[in-house]
N, C-alpha and C. Protein backbone atom coordinates (compact mmCIF):
# COMPACT_ATOMS: atom_id res chain seq x y z
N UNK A 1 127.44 58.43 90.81
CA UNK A 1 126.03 58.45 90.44
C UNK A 1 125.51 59.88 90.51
N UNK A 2 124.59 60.63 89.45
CA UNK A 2 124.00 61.85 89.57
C UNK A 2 122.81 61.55 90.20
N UNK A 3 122.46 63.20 91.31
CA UNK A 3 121.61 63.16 92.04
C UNK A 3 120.82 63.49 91.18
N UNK A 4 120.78 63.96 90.18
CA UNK A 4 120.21 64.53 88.70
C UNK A 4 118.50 64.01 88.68
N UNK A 5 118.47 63.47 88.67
CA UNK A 5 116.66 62.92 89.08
C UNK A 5 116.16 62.59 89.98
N UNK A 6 116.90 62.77 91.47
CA UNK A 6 116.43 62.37 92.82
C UNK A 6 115.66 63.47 93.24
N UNK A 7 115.51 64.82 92.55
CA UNK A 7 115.31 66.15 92.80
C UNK A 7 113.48 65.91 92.76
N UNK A 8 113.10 65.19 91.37
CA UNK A 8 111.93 64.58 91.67
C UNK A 8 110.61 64.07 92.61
N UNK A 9 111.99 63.74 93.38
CA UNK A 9 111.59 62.30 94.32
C UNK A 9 111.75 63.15 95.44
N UNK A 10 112.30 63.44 95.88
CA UNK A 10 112.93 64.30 97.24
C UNK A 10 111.79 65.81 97.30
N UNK A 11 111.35 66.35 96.02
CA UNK A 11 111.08 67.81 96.08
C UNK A 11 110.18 67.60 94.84
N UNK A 12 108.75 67.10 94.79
CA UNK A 12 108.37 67.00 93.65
C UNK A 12 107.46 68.33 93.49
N UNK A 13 107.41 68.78 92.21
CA UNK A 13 106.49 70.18 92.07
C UNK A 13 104.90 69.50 92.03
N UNK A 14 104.50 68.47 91.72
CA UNK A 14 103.63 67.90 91.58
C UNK A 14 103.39 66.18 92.19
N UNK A 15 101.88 66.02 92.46
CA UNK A 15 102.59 64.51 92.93
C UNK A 15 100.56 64.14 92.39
N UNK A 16 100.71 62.80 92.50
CA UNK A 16 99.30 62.05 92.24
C UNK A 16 99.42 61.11 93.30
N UNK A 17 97.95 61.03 93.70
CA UNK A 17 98.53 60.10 94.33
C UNK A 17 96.53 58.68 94.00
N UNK A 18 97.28 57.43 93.43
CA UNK A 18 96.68 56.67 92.83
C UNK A 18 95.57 56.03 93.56
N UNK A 19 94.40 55.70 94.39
CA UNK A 19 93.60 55.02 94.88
C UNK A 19 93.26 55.57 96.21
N UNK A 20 93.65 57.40 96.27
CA UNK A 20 92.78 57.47 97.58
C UNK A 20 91.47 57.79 97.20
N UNK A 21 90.58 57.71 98.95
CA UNK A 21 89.25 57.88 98.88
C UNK A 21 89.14 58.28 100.36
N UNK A 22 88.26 58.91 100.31
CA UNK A 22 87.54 59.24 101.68
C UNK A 22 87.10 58.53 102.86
N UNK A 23 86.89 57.07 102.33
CA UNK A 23 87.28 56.04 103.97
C UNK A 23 88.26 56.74 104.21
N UNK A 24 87.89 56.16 105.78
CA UNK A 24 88.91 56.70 106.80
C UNK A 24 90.17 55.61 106.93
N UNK A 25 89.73 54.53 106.52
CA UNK A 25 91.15 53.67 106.68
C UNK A 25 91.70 53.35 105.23
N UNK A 26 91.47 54.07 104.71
CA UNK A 26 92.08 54.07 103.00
C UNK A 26 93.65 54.01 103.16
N UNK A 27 94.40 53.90 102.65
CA UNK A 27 95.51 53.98 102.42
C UNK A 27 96.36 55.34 102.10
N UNK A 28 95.43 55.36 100.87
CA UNK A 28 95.66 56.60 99.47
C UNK A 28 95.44 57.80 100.67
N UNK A 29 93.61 57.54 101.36
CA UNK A 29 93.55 58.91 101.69
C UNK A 29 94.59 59.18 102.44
N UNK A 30 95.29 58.58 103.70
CA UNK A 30 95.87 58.54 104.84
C UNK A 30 97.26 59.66 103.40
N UNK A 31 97.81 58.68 103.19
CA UNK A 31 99.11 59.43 102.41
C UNK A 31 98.37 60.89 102.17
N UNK A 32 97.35 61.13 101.58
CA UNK A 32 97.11 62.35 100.85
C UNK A 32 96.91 62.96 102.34
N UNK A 33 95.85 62.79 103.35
CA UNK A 33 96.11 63.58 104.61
C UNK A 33 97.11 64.29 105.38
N UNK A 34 98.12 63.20 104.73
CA UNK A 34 99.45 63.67 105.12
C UNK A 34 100.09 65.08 104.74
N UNK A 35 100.10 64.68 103.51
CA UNK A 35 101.06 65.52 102.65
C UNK A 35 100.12 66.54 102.79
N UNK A 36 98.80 66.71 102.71
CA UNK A 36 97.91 68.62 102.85
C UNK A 36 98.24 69.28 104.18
N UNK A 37 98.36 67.84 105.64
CA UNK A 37 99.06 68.17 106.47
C UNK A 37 100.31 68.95 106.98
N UNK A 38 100.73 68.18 106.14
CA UNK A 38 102.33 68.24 106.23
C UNK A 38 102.10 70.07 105.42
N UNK A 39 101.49 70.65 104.74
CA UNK A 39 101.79 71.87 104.31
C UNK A 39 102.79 71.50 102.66
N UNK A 40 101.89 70.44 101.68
CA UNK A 40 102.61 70.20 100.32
C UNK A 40 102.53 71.46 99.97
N UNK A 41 103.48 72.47 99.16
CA UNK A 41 102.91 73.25 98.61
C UNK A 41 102.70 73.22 97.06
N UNK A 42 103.14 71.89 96.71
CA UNK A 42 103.16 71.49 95.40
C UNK A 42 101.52 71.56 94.78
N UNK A 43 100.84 70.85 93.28
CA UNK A 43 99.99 70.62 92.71
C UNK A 43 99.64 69.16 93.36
N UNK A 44 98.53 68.94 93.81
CA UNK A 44 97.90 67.94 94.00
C UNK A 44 97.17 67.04 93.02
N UNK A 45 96.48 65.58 92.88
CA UNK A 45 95.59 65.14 91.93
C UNK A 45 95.23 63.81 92.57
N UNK A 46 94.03 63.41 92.63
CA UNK A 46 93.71 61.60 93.21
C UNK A 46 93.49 61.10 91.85
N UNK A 47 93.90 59.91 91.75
CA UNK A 47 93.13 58.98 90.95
C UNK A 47 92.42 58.16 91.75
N UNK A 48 90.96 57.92 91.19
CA UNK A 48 90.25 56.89 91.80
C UNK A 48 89.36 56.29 91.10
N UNK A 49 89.27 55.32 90.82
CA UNK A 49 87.88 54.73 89.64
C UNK A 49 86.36 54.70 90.06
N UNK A 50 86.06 55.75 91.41
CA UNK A 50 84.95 55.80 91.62
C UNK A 50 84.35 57.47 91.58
N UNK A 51 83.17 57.61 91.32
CA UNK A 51 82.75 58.86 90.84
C UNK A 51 83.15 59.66 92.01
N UNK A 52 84.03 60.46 92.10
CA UNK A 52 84.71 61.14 93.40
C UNK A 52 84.80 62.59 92.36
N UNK A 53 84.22 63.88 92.21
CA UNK A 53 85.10 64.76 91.83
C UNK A 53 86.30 65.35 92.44
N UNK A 54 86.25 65.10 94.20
CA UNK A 54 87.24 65.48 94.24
C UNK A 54 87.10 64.65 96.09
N UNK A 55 88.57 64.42 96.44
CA UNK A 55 88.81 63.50 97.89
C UNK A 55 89.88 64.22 98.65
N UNK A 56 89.12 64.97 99.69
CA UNK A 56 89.82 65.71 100.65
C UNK A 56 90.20 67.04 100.21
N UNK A 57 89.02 67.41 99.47
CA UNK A 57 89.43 68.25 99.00
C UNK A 57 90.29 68.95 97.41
N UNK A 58 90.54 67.63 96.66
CA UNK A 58 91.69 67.70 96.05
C UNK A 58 91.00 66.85 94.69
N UNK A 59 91.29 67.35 93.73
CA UNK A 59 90.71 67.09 92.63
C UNK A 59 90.76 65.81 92.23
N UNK A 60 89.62 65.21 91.50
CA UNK A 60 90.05 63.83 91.54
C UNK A 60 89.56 63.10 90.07
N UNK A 61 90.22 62.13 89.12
CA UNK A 61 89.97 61.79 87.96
C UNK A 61 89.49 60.72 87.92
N UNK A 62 88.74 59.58 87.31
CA UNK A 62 88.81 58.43 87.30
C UNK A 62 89.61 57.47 86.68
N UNK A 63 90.51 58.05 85.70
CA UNK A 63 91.44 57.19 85.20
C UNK A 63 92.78 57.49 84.95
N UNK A 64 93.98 57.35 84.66
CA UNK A 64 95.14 57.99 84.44
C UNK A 64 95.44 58.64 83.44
N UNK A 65 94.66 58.29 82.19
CA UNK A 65 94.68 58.67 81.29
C UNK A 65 93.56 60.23 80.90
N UNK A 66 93.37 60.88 82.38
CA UNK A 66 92.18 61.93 82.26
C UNK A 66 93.16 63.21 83.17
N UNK A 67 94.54 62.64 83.35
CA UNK A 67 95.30 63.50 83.87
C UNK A 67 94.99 64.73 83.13
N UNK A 68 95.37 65.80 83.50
CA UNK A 68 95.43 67.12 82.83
C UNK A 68 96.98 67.66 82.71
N UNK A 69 98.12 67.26 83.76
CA UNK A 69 99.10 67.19 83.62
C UNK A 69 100.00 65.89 83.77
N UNK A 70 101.09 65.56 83.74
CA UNK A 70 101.94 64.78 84.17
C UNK A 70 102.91 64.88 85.17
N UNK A 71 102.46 64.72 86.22
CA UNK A 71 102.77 64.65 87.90
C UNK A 71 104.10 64.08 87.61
N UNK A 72 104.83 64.74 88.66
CA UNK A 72 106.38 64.52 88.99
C UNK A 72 106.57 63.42 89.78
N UNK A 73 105.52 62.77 90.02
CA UNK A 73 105.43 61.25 91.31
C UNK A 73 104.58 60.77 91.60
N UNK A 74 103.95 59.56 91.20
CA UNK A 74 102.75 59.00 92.07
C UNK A 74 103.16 58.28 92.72
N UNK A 75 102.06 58.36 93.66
CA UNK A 75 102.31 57.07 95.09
C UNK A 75 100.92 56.67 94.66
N UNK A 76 101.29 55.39 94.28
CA UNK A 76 100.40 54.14 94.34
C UNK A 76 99.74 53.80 95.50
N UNK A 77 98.87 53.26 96.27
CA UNK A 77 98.31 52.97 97.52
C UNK A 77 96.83 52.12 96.95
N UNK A 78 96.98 51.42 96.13
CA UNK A 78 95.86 50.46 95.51
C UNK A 78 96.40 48.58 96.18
N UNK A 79 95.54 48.09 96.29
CA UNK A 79 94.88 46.72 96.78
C UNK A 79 96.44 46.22 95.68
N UNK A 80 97.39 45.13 96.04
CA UNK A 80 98.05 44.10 95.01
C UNK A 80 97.61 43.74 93.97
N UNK A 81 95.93 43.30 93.85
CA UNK A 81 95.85 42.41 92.76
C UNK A 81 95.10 43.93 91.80
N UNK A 82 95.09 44.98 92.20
CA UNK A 82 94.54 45.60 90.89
C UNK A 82 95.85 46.31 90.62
């Protein structure tokens, strides 16, 4: 098997990450806290469907389709049924 696209996943230059918000028990935000934590030095982006320009700092769109680029990985962190 090639590691050929794990490089992605393992080391992404970019990442999105889908449904954080600024509650404190968010999901999304917690992951995104992380990773600014953690020292990402990659491109950041939130998606969130609420008027947020930007959550934690970090720029934020309301829909996926308002990307400006195409992120090397999202992490999802939205509710099952949406």
């Amino acid at each position: 098997m090639s590691t050929r696209y794990l490089e992605s996943l393992f080391n992404p230059a970019s990442i999105v990450v889908i449904g954080a918000s600024e509650r404190s028990n968010s999901l999304g935000g917690m992951v995104l806290r992380n990773l600014m934590g953690g020292g990402y030095p990659g491109k950041l982006l939130v998606v969130n469907q609420n008027d947020y320009d930007n959550v934690h700092g970090v720029p934020c769109v309301k829909k996926v389709a308002k990307m400006d680029f195409s992120p090397e990985l999202a992490i999802i962190c939205t509710p099952p049924d949406t």
